[in-house]
N, C-alpha and C. Protein backbone atom coordinates (compact mmCIF):
# COMPACT_ATOMS: atom_id res chain seq x y z
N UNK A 1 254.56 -97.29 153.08
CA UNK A 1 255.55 -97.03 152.04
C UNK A 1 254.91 -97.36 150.69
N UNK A 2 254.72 -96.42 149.73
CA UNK A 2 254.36 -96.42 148.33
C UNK A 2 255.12 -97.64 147.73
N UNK A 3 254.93 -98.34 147.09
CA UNK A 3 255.68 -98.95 146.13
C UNK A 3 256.87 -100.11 146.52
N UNK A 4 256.33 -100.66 147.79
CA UNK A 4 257.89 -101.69 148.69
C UNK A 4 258.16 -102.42 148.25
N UNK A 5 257.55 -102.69 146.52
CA UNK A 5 258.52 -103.79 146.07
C UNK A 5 259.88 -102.89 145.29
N UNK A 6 259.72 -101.98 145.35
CA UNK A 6 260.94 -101.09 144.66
C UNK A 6 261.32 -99.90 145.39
N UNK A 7 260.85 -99.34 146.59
CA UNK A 7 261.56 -98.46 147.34
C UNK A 7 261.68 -99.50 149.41
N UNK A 8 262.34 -98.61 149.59
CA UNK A 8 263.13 -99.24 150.69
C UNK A 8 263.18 -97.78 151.57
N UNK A 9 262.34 -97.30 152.60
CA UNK A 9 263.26 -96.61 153.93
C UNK A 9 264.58 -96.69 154.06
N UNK A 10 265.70 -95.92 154.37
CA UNK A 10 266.80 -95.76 154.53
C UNK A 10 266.80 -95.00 155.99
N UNK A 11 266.04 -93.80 156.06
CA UNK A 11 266.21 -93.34 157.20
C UNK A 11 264.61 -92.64 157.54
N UNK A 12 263.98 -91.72 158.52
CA UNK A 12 263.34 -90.98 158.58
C UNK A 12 262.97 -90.10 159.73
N UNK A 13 262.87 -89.24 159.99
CA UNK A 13 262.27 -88.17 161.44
C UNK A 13 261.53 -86.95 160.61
N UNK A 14 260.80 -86.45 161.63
CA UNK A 14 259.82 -85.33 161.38
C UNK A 14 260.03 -84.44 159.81
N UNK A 15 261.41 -84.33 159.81
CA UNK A 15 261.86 -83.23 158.39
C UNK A 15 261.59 -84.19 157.62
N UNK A 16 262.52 -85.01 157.36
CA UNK A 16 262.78 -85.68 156.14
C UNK A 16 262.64 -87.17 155.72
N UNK A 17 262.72 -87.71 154.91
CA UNK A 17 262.39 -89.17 154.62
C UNK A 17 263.22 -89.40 153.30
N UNK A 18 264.30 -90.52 153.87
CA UNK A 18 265.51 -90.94 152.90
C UNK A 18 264.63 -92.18 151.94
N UNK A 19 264.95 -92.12 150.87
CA UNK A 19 264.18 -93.44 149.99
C UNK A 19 265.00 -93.90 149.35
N UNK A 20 265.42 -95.14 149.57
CA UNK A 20 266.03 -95.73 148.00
C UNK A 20 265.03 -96.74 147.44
N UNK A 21 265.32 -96.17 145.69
CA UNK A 21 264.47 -97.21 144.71
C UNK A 21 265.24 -98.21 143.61
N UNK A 22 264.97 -99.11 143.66
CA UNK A 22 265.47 -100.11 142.76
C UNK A 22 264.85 -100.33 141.84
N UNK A 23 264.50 -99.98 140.57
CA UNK A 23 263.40 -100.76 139.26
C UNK A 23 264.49 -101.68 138.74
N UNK A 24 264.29 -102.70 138.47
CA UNK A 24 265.59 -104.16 137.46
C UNK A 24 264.34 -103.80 136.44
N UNK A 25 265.48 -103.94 135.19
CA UNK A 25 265.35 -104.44 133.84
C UNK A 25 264.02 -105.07 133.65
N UNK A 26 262.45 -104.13 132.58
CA UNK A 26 261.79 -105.05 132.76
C UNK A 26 260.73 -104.56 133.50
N UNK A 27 261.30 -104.09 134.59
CA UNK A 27 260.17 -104.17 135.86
C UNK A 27 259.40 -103.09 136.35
N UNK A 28 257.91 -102.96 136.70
CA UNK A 28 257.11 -101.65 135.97
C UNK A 28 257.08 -101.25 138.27
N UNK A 29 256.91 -100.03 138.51
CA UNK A 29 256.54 -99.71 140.09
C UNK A 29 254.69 -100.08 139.73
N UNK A 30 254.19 -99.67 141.15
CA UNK A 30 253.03 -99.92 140.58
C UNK A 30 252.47 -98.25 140.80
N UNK A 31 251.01 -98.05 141.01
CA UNK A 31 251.18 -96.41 140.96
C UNK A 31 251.31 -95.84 142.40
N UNK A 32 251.92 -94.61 142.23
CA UNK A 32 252.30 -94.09 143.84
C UNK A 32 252.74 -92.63 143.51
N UNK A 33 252.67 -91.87 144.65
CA UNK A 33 252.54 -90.63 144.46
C UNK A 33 253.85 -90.21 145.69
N UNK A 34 254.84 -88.98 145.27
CA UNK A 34 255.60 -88.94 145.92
C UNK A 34 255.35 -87.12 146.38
N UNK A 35 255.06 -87.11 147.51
CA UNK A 35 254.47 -85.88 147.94
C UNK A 35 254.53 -84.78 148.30
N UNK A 36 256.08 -85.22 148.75
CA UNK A 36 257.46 -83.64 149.15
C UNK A 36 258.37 -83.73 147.84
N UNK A 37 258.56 -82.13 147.67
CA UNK A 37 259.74 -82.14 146.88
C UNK A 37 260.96 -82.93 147.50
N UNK A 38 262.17 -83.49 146.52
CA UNK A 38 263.42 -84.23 147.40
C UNK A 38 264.94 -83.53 146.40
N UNK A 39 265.63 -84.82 147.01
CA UNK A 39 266.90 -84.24 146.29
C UNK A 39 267.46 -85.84 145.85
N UNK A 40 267.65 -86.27 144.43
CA UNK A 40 267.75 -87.40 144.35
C UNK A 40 269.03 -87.42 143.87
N UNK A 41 270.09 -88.76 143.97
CA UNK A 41 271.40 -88.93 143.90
C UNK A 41 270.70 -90.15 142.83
N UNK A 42 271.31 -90.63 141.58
CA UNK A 42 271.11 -91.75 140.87
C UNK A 42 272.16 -92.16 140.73
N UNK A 43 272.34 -93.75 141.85
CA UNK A 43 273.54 -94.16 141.41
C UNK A 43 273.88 -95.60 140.22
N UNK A 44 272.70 -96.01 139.78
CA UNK A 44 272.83 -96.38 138.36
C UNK A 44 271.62 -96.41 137.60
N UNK A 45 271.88 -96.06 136.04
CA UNK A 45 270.79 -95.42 135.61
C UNK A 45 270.37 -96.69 134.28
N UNK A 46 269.12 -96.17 134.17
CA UNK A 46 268.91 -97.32 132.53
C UNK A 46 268.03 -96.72 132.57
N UNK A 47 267.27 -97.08 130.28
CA UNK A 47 266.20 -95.60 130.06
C UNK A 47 264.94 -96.47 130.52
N UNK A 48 264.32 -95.75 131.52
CA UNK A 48 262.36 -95.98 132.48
C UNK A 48 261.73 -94.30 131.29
N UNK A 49 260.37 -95.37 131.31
CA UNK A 49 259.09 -94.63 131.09
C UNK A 49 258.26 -94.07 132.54
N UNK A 50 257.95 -93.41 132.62
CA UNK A 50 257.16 -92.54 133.86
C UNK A 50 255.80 -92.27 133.21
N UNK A 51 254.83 -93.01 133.71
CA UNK A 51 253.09 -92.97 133.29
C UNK A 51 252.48 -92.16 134.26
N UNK A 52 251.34 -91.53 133.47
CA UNK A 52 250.38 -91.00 134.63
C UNK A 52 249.36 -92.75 135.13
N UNK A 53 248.32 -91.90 136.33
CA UNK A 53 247.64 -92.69 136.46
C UNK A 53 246.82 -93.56 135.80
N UNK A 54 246.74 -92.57 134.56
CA UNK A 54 245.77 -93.50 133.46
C UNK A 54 246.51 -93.69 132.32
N UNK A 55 248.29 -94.04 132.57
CA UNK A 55 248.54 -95.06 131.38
C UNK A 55 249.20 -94.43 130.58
N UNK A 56 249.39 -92.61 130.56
CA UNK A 56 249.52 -91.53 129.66
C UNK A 56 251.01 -91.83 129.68
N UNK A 57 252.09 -91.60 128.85
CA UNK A 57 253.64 -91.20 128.79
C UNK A 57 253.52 -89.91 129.39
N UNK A 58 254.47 -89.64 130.24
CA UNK A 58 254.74 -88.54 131.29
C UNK A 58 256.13 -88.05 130.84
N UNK A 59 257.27 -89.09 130.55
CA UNK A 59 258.72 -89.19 130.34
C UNK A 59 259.09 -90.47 129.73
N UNK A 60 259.87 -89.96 128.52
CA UNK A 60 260.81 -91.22 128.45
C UNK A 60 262.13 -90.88 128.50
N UNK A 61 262.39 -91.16 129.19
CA UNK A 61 264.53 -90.53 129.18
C UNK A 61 264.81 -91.52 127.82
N UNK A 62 264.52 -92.51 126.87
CA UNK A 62 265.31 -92.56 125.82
C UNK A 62 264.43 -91.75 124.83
N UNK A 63 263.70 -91.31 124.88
CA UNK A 63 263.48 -89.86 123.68
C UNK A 63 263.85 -88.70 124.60
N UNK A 64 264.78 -88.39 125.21
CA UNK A 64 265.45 -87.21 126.05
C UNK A 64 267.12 -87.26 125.80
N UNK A 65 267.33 -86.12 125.61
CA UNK A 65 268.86 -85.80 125.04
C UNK A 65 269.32 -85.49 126.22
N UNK A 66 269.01 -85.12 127.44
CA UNK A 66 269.01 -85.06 128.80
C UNK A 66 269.41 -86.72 129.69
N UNK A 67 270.86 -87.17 129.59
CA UNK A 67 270.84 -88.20 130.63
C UNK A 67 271.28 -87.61 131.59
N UNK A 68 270.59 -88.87 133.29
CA UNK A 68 271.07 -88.17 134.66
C UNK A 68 272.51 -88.47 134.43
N UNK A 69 272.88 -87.18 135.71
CA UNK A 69 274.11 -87.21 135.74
C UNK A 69 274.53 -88.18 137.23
N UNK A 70 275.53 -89.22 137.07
CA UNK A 70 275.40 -90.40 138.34
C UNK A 70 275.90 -89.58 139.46
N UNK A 71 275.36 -90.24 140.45
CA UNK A 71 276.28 -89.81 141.63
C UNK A 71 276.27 -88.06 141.81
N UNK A 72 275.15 -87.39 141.05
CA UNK A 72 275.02 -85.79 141.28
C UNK A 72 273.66 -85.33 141.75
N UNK A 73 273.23 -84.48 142.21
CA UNK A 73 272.01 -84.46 142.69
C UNK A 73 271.06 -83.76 141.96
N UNK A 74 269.73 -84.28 142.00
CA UNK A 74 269.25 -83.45 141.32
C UNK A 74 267.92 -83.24 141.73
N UNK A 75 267.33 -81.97 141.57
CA UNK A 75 265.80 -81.13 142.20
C UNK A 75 264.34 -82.05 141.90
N UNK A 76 263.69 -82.78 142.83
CA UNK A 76 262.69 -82.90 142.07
C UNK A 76 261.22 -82.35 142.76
N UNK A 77 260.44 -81.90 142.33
CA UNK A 77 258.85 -81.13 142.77
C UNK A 77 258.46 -82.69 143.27
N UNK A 78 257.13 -82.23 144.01
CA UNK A 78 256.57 -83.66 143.92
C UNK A 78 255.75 -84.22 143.14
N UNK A 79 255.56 -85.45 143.06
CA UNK A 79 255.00 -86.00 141.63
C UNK A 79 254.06 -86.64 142.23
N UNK A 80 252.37 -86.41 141.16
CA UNK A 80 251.20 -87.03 141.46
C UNK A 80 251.02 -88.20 140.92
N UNK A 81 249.56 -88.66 140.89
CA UNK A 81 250.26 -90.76 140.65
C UNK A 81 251.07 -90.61 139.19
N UNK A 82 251.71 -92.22 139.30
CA UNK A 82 252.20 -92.19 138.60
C UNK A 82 253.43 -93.93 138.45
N UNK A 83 253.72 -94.56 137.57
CA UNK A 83 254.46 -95.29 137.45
C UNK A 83 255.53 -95.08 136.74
N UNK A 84 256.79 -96.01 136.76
CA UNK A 84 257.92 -96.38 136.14
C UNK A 84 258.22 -97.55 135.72
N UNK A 85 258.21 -97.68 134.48
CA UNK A 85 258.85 -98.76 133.83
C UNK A 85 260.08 -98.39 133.48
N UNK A 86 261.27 -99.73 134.07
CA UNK A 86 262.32 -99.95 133.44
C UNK A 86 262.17 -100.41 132.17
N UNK A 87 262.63 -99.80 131.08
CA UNK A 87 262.55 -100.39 129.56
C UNK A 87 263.93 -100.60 128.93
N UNK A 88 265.08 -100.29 129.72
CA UNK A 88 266.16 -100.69 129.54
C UNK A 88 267.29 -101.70 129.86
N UNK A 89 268.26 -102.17 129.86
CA UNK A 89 268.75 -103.60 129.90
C UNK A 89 269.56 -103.04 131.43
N UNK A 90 269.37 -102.68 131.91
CA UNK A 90 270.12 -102.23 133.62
C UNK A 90 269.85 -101.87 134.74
N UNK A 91 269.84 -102.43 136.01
CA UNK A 91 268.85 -101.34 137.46
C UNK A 91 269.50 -100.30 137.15
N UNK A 92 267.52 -99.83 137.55
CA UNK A 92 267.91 -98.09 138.00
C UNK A 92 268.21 -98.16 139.22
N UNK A 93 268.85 -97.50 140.22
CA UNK A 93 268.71 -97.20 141.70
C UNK A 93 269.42 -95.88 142.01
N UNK A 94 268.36 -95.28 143.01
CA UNK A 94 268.79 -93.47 143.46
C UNK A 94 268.15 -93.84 144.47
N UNK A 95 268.61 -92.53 145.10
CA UNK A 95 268.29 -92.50 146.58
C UNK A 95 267.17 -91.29 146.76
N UNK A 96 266.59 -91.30 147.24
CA UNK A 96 265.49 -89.52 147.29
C UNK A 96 265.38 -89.13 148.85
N UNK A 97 266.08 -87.86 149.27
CA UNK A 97 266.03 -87.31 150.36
C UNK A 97 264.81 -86.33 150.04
N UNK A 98 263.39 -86.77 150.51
CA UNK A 98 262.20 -86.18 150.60
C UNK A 98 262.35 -85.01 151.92
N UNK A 99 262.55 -83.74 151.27
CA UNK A 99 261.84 -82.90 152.48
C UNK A 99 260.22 -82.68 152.69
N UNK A 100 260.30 -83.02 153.99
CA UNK A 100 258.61 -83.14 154.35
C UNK A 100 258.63 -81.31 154.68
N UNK A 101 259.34 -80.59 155.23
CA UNK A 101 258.48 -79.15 155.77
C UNK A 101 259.03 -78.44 154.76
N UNK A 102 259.40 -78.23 153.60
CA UNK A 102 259.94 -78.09 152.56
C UNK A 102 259.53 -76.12 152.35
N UNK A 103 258.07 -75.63 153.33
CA UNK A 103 258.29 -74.45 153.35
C UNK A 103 259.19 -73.46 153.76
C-alpha cells in the first residue's frame, strides 16, 4: 500500500481496490503513484497542494475557483508520482474506488 500513513484498504478483489485517505492539517503524503483510473467520494475537504516527484506544484485547490463537491463523485485518470500537502486548517478524507481492468 502506497502511502499507509494516510491511505487505508477498505476493500479489494481482482477488479477493484477501495482506498480511503486521510491527510490532517499540516500533513504532507509521502510520494506514491496511483495507477488505475478511480471514482472518488470526498467526504471532508480542506485546500492540499499536489507536487510532482521533484517538488513541482501540480495543483493547488486554494488558487482554484473549482471546490470538490462533498459526498459526490468524481472521475480521476491515474496519477504519476506525486505528493499532497494539507495546507489547510481541516482533514481531508475521500474514499477512491480504483478500477484495476478499467479497459
Amino acid at each position: 500500500m502506497a502511502a499507509p500513513g494516510n491511505h487505508s484498504m477498505l476493500y479489494e478483489n481482482e477488479r477493484v481496490r477501495v482506498v480511503q485517505t486521510r491527510i490532517l492539517p499540516g500533513h504532507s503524503t509521502p510520494v506514491h503513484t496511483h495507477r488505475w483510473p478511480s471514482v472518488m467520494f470526498v467526504f471532508a475537504s480542506s485546500d492540499l497542494v499536489r507536487f510532482d516527484d521533484l517538488g513541482n506544484v501540480l495543483m493547488d485547490t486554494g488558487q482554484s475557483a473549482e471546490v470538490p463537491a462533498l459526498n459526490s463523485p468524481a472521475w480521476l485518470e491515474p496519477l504519476p508520482p506525486h505528493s499532497v500537502k494539507n495546507v489547510g486548517d481541516a482533514e481531508f478524507r475521500a474514499v477512491q474506488v480504483e478500477i484495476k481492468d478499467a479497459s
